[in-house]
Protein backbone atom coordinates (compact mmCIF):
# COMPACT_ATOMS: atom_id res chain seq x y z
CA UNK A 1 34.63 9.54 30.81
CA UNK A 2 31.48 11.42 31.29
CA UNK A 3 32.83 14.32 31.02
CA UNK A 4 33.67 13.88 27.07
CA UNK A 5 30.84 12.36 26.50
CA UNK A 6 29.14 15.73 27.69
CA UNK A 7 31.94 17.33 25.04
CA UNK A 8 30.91 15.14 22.44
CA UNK A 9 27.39 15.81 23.04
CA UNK A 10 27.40 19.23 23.11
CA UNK A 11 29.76 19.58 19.99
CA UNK A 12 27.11 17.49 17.93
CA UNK A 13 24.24 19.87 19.54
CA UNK A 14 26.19 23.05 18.17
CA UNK A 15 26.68 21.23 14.87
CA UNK A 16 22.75 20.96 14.52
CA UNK A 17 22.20 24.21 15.95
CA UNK A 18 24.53 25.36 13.25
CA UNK A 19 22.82 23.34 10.47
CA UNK A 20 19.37 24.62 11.59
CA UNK A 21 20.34 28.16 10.96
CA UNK A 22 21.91 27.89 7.62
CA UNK A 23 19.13 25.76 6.38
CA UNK A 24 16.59 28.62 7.31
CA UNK A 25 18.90 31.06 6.20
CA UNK A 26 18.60 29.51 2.80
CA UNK A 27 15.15 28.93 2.93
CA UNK A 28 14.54 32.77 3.36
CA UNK A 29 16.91 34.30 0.59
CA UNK A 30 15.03 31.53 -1.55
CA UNK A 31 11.64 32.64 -0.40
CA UNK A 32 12.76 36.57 -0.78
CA UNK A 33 13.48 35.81 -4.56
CA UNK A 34 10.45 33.79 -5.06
CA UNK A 35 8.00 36.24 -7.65
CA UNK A 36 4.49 37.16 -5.84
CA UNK A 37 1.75 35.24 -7.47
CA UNK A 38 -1.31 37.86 -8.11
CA UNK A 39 -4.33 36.23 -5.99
CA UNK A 40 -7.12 38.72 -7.58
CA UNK A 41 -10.21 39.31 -5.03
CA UNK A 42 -10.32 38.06 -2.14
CA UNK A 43 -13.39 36.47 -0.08
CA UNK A 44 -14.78 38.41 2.48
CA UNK A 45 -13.80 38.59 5.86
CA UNK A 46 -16.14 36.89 8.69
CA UNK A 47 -17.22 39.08 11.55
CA UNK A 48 -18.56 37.50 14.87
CA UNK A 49 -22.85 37.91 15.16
CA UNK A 50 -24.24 38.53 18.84
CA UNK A 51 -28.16 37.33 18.70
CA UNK A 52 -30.18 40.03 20.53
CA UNK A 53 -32.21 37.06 21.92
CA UNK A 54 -30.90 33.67 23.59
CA UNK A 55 -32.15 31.28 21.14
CA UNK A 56 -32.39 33.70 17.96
CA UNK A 57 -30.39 33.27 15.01
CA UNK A 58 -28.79 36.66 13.68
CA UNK A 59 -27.97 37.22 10.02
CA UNK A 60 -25.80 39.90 8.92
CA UNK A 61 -24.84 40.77 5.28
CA UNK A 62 -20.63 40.54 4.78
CA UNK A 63 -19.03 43.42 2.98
CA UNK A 64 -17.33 41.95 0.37
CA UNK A 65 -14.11 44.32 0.18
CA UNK A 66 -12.51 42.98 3.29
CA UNK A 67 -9.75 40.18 2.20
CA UNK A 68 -10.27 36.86 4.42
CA UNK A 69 -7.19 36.76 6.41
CA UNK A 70 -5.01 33.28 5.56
CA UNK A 71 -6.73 32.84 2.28
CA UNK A 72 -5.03 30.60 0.13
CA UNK A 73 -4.59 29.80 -4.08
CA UNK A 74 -5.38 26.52 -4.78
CA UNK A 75 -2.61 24.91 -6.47
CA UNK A 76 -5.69 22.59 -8.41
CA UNK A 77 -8.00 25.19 -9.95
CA UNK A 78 -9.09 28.33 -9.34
CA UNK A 79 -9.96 28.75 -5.61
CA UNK A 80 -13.25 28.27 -4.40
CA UNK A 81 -14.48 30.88 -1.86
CA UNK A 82 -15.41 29.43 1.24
CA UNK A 83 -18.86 32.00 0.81
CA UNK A 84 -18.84 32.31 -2.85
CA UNK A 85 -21.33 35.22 -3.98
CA UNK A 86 -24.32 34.54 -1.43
CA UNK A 87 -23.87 35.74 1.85
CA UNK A 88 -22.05 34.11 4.63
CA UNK A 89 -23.22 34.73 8.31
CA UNK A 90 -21.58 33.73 11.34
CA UNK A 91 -23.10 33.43 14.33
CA UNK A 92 -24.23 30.82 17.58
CA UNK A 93 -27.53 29.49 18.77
CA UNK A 94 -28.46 28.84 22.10
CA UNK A 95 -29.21 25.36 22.25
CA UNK A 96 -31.27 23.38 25.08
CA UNK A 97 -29.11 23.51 28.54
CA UNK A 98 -27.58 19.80 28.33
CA UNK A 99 -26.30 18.10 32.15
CA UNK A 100 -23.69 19.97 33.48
CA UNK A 101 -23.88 22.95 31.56
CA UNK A 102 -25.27 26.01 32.33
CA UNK A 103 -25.01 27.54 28.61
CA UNK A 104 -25.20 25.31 25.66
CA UNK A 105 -24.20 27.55 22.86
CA UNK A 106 -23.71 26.19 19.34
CA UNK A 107 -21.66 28.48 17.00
CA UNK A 108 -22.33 28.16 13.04
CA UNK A 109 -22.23 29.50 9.90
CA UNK A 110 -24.55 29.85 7.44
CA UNK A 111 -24.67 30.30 3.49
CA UNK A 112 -27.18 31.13 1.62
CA UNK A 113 -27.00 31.59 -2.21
CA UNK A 114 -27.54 34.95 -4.37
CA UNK A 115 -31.25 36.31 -5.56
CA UNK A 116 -34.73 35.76 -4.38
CA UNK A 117 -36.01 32.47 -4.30
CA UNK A 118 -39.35 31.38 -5.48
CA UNK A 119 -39.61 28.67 -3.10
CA UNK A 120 -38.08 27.34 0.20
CA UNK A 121 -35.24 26.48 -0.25
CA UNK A 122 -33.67 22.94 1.05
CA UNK A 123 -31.45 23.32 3.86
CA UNK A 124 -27.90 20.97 4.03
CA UNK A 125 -25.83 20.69 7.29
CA UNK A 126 -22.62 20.09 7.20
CA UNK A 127 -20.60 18.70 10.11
CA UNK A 128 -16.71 19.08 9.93
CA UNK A 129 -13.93 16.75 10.91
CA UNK A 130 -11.10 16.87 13.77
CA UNK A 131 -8.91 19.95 13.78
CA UNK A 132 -11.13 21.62 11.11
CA UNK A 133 -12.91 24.90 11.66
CA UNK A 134 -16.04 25.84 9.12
CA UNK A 135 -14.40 28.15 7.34
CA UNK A 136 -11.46 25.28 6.17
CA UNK A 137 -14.90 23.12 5.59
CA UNK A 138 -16.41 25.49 3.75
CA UNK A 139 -13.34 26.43 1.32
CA UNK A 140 -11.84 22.55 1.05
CA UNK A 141 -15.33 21.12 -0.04
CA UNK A 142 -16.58 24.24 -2.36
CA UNK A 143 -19.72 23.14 -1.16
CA UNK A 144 -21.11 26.54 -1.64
CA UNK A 145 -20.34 26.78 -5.00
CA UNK A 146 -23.06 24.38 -5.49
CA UNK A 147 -25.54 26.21 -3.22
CA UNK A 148 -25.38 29.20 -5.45
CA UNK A 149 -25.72 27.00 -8.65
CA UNK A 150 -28.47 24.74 -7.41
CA UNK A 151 -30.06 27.15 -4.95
CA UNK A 152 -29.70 25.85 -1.27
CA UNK A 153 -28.55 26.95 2.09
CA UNK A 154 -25.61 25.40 3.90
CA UNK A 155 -25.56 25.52 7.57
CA UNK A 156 -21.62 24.96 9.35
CA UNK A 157 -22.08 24.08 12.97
CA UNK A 158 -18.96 24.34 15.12
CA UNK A 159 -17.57 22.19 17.83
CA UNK A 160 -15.90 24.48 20.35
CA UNK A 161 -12.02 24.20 21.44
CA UNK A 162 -13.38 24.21 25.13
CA UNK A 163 -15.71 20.82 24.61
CA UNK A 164 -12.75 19.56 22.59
CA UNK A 165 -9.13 20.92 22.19
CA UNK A 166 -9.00 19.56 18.53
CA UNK A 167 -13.18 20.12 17.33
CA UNK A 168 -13.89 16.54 17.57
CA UNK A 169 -17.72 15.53 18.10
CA UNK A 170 -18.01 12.69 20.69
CA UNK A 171 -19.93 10.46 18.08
CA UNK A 172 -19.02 7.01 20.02
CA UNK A 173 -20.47 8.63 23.19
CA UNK A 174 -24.05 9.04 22.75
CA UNK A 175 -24.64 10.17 26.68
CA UNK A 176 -26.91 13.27 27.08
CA UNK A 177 -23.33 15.10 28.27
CA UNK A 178 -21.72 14.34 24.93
CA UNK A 179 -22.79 13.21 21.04
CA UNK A 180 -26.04 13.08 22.64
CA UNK A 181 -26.04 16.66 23.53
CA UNK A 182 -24.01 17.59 20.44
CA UNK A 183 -26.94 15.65 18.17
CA UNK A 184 -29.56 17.60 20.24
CA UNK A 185 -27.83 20.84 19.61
CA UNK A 186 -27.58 20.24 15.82
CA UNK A 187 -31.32 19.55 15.98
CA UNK A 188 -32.18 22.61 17.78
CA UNK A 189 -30.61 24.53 15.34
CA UNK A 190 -31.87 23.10 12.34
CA UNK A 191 -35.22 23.50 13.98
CA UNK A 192 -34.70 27.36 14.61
CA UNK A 193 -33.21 28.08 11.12
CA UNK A 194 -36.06 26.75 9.26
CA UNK A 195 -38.47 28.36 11.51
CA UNK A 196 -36.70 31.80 10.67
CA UNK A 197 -35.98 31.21 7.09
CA UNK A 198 -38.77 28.82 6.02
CA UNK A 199 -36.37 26.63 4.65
CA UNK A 200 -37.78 23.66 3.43
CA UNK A 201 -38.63 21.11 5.97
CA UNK A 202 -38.97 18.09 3.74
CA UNK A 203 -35.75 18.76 2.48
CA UNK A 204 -33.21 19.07 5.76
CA UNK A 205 -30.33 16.99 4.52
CA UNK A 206 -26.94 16.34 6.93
CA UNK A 207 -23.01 15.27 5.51
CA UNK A 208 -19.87 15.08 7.12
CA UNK A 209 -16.59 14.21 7.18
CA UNK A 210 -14.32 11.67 9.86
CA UNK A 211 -15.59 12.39 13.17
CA UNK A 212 -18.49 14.78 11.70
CA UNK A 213 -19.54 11.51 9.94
CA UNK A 214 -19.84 10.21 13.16
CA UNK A 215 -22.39 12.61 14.58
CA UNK A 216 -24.33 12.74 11.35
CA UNK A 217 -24.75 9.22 11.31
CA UNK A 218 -25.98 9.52 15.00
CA UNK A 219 -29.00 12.26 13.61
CA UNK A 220 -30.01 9.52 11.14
CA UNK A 221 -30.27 7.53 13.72
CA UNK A 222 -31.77 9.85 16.64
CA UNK A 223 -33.78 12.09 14.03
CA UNK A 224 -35.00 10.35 11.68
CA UNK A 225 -37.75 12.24 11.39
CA UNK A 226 -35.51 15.74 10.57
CA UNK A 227 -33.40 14.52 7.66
CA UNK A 228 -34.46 13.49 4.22
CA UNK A 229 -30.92 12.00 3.90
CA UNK A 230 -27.11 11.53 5.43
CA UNK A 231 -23.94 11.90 3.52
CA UNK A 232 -21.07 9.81 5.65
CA UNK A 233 -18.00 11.19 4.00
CA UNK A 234 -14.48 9.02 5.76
CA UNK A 235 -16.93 8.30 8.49
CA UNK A 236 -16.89 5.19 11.45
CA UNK A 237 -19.18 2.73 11.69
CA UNK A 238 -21.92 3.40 14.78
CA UNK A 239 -22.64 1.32 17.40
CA UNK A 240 -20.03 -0.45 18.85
CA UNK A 241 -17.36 2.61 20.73
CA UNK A 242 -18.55 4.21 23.55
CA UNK A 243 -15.27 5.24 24.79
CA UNK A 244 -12.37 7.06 22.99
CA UNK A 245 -10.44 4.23 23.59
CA UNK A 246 -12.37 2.05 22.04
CA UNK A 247 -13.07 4.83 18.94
CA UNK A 248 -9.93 4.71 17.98
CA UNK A 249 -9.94 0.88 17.60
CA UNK A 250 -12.64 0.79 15.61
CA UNK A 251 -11.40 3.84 13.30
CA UNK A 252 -8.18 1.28 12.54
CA UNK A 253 -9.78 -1.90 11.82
CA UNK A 254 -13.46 -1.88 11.99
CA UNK A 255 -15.93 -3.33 14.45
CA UNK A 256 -15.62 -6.80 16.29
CA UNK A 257 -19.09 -7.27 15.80
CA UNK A 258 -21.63 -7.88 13.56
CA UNK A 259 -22.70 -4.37 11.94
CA UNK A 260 -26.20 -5.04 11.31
CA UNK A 261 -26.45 -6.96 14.86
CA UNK A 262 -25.46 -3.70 16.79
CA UNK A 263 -27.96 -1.57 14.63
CA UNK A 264 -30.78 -3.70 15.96
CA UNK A 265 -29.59 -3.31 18.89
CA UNK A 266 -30.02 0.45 18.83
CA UNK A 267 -33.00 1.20 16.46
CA UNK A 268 -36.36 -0.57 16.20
CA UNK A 269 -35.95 -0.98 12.60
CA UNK A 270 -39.30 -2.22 12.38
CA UNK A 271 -40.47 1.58 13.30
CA UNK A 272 -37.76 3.17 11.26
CA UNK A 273 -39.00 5.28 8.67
CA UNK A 274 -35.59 4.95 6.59
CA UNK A 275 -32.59 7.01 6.15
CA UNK A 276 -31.25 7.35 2.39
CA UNK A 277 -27.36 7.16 2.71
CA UNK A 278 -24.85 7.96 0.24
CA UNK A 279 -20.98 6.55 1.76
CA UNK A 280 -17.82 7.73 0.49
CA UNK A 281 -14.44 6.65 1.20
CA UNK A 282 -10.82 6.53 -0.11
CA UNK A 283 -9.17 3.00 -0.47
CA UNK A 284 -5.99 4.19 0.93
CA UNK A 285 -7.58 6.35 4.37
CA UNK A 286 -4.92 5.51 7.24
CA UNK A 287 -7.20 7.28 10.03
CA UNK A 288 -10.36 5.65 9.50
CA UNK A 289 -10.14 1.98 7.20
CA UNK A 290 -12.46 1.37 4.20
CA UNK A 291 -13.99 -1.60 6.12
CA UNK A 292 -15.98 0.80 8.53
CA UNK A 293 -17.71 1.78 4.57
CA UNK A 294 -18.29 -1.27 3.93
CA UNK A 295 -19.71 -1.95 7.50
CA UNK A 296 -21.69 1.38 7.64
CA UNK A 297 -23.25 -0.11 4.32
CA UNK A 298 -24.69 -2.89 6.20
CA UNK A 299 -25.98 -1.38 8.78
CA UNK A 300 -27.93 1.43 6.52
CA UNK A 301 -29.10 -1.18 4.37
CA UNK A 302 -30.58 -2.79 7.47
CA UNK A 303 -32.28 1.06 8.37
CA UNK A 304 -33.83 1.11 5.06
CA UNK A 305 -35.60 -2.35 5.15
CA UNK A 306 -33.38 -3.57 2.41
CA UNK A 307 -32.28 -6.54 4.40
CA UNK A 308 -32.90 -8.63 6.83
CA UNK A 309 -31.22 -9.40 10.79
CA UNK A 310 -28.64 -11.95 9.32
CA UNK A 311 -27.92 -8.81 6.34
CA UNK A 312 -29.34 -11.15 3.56
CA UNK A 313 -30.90 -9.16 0.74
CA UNK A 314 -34.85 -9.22 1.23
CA UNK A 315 -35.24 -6.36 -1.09
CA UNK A 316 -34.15 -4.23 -4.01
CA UNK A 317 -31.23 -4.72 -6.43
CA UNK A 318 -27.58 -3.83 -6.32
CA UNK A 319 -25.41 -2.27 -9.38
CA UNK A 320 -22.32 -1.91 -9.82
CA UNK A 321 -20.07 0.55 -11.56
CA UNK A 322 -16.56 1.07 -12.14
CA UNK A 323 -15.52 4.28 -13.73
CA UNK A 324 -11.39 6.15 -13.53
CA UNK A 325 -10.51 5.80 -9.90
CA UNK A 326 -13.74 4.93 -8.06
CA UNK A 327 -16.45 2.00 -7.41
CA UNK A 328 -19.89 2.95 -6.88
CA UNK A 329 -22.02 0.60 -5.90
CA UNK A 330 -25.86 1.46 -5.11
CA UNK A 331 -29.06 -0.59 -3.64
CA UNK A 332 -31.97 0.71 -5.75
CA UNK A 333 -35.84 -0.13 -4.68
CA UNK A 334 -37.79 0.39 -7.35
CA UNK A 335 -36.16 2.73 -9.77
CA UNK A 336 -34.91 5.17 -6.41
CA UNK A 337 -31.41 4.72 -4.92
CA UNK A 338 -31.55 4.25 -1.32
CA UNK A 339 -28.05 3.29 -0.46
CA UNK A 340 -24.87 4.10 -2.36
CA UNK A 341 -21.27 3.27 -1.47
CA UNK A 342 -18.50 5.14 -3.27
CA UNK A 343 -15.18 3.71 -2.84
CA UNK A 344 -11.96 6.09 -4.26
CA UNK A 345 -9.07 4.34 -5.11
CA UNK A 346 -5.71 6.37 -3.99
CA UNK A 347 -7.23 8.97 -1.67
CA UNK A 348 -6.59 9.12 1.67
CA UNK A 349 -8.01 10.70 4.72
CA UNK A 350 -9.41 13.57 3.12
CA UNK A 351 -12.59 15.22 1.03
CA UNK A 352 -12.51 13.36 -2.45
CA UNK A 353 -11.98 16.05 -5.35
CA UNK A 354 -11.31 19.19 -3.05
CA UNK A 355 -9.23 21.65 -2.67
CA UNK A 356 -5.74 20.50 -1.79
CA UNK A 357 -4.28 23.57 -0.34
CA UNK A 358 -6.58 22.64 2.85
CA UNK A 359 -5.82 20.40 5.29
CA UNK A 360 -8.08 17.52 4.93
CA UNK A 361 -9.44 17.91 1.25
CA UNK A 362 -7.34 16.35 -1.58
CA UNK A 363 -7.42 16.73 -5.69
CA UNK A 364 -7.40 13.06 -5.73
CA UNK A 365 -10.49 10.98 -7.16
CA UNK A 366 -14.45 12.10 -8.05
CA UNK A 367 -15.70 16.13 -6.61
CA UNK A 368 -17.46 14.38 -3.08
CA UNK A 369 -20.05 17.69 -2.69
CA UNK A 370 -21.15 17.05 -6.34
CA UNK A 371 -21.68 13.69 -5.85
CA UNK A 372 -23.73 14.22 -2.70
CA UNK A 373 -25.52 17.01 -3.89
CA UNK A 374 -26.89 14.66 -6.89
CA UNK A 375 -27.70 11.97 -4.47
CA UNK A 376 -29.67 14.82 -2.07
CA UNK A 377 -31.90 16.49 -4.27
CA UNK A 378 -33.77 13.93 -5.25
CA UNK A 379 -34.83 12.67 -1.82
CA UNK A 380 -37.57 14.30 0.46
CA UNK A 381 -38.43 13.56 4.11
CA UNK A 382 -42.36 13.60 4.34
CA UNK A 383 -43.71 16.06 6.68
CA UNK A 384 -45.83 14.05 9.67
CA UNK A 385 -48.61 14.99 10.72
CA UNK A 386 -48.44 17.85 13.19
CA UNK A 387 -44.76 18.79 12.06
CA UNK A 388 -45.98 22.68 10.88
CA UNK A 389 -47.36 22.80 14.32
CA UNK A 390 -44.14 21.90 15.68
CA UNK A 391 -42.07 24.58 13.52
CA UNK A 392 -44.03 27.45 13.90
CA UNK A 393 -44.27 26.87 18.06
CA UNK A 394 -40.73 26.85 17.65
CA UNK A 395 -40.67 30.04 15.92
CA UNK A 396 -42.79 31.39 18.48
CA UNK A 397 -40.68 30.27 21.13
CA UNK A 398 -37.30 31.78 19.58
CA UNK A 399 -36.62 28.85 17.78
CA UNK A 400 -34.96 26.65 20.83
């Protein structure tokens, strides 16, 4: 008996074996007799920066007639260059030492637009998602388009594959050997780029998407006093993982607990100088659910004084508008938006109006970077008192 069962077993196994083969057969006559679709020019390809100094940022011009190896078309609209016409620099920062590690080294990417500019110019950081590297960021959002058309700089930071195999940030571990260290890292090098670049200090803005989310939400929280405002793009509510485990639970279904409760928990809000948020999430996102919007709504509401520790309204007004395939809702305080909450019907896990040819961006509903970019640039972090002091020591001091 077993022994035709092992006949059977095997003859079904050299069936499949046999069905594998023709299939890719097929598939590569078909793909040899496919026509070659012209791409035209191709972005430029990245080359690794060493900084002379530890805790130096290093710029270096790109040549622009190397091709970007793995570029793709967009099958949408006419692909968007991950470093458009400015000039795209890659390179790492040396970050304070955090416990248990020796060398704290931060890679990044930065973008800044064409020409001269006639002031500083605002600086936006943008935090990627799990199993996303910069460059994917950088193309799927076409976030530098808008830097060259409404003249900013756009700063990539990079989790490394050795902290975590697939680039997630530990935002639901705050601990100074995880987000903690990862938010201090950010800071460090926001701290040393505008000290180098005299970007504009009033007008350090942070987004990102899933897990980068996460972390951003985390330097509203931490740094208040660095960011004039935080894009949460597919992003979890804070406050109540502190363990993977639990991370993933409340990526599913949301917190357990009350959203407002566990930010007054974590933040004198009575101190808080306010964090303008902008939300934006698709209807239909599998990987992290719409509630956590809706709950990360609360709890910035609460940050910005607009209401109170039961989440009643104390303050402001709320309007409401629905336009194609998205709800925007936004708490204004006289005249200004503080919070807004975009929800996009149909769209998934993924970076509303992008480019779909990369993983984690999708053609579906409003363009997210435009939408952020409108909310950004009209908010401003005022400078305290003793904050030039601050930058130019860190200039002095290499910008750590």
């Amino acid at each position: 008996m077993a022994k035709s069962l092992t006949k059977i077993w095997l003859g079904g196994l050299k069936r499949l074996i046999s069905i594998q083969a023709q299939h890719a057969r097929d598939t590569a006559k078909r793909t040899a007799a496919r026509p070659v679709r012209p791409t035209g020019k191709l972005s430029a390809k990245l080359k690794p920066v060493k900084s002379i100094k530890p805790a130096v940022t290093v710029r270096a011009p790109v040549k622009r007639d190397a091709p970007h190896p793995g570029a793709r078309e967009s099958r949408v609209r006419p692909r968007a260059a991950a470093w458009a016409s400015g000039a795209w620099t890659r390179s790492f920062h040396s970050a304070p030492a955090a416990p248990g590690r020796l060398v704290n080294h931060l890679q990044y990417g930065l973008y800044l637009p064409p020409g001269t500019a006639s002031a500083p110019l605002p600086l936006l950081v943008m935090l990627h998602g799990c199993k996303q590297s910069i460059d994917e960021f950088a193309e799927g959002s076409r976030m530098n388009l808008l830097a060259d058309r409404f003249d900013f700089a756009v700063v990539y930071p990079e989790q490394s594959k050795h902290v975590h195999a697939h680039r997630c940030w530990h935002w639901y571990d705050s601990g100074d050997t995880a987000g903690g260290a990862e938010a201090c890292a950010v800071v460090s090098l926001v701290d040393a780029l505008v000290a180098e670049h005299g970007f504009d200090g009033e007008r350090v803005y942070v987004a990102g998407l899933s897990a980068g989310a996460g972390l951003a939400t985390l330097l509203a929280i931490r740094y208040p006093d660095r960011f004039a405002a935080v894009a949460l793009h597919s992003g979890p509510a804070f406050g109540e993982a502190r363990s993977g485990i639990a991370a993933m639970d409340v990526m599913r279904r949301g917190m357990r607990h009350d959203p407002v409760e566990l930010v007054d928990q974590a933040v004198d809000v009575a101190t808080y100088p306010g964090m303008p948020a902008i939300i934006v999430h698709g209807d239909a996102d599998h990987v992290v659910a719409p509630v956590n919007a809706e709950q990360l709504t609360a709890q910035f509401l609460r940050l910005n004084g607009l209401v109170d520790a039961q989440g009643e309204r104390k303050a402001g007004e709320v309007r409401e508008e629905r336009k194609a395939a998205v709800v925007t809702r936004d708490y204004v305080r006289g005249g200004r938006r503080v919070v807004r909450l975009c929800r996009v019907q149909a769209l998934g896990h993924a970076w509303s109006g992008g480019d779909d040819a990369v993983p984690f961006h999708s053609s579906k509903g409003p363009d997210a970077s435009a939408l952020i970019w409108e909310f950004f640039r009209y908010q401003r972090r005022a400078a305290k008192a003793g904050e030039a002091e601050r930058v130019a020591a860190g200039a002095a001091s290499g910008g750590a």
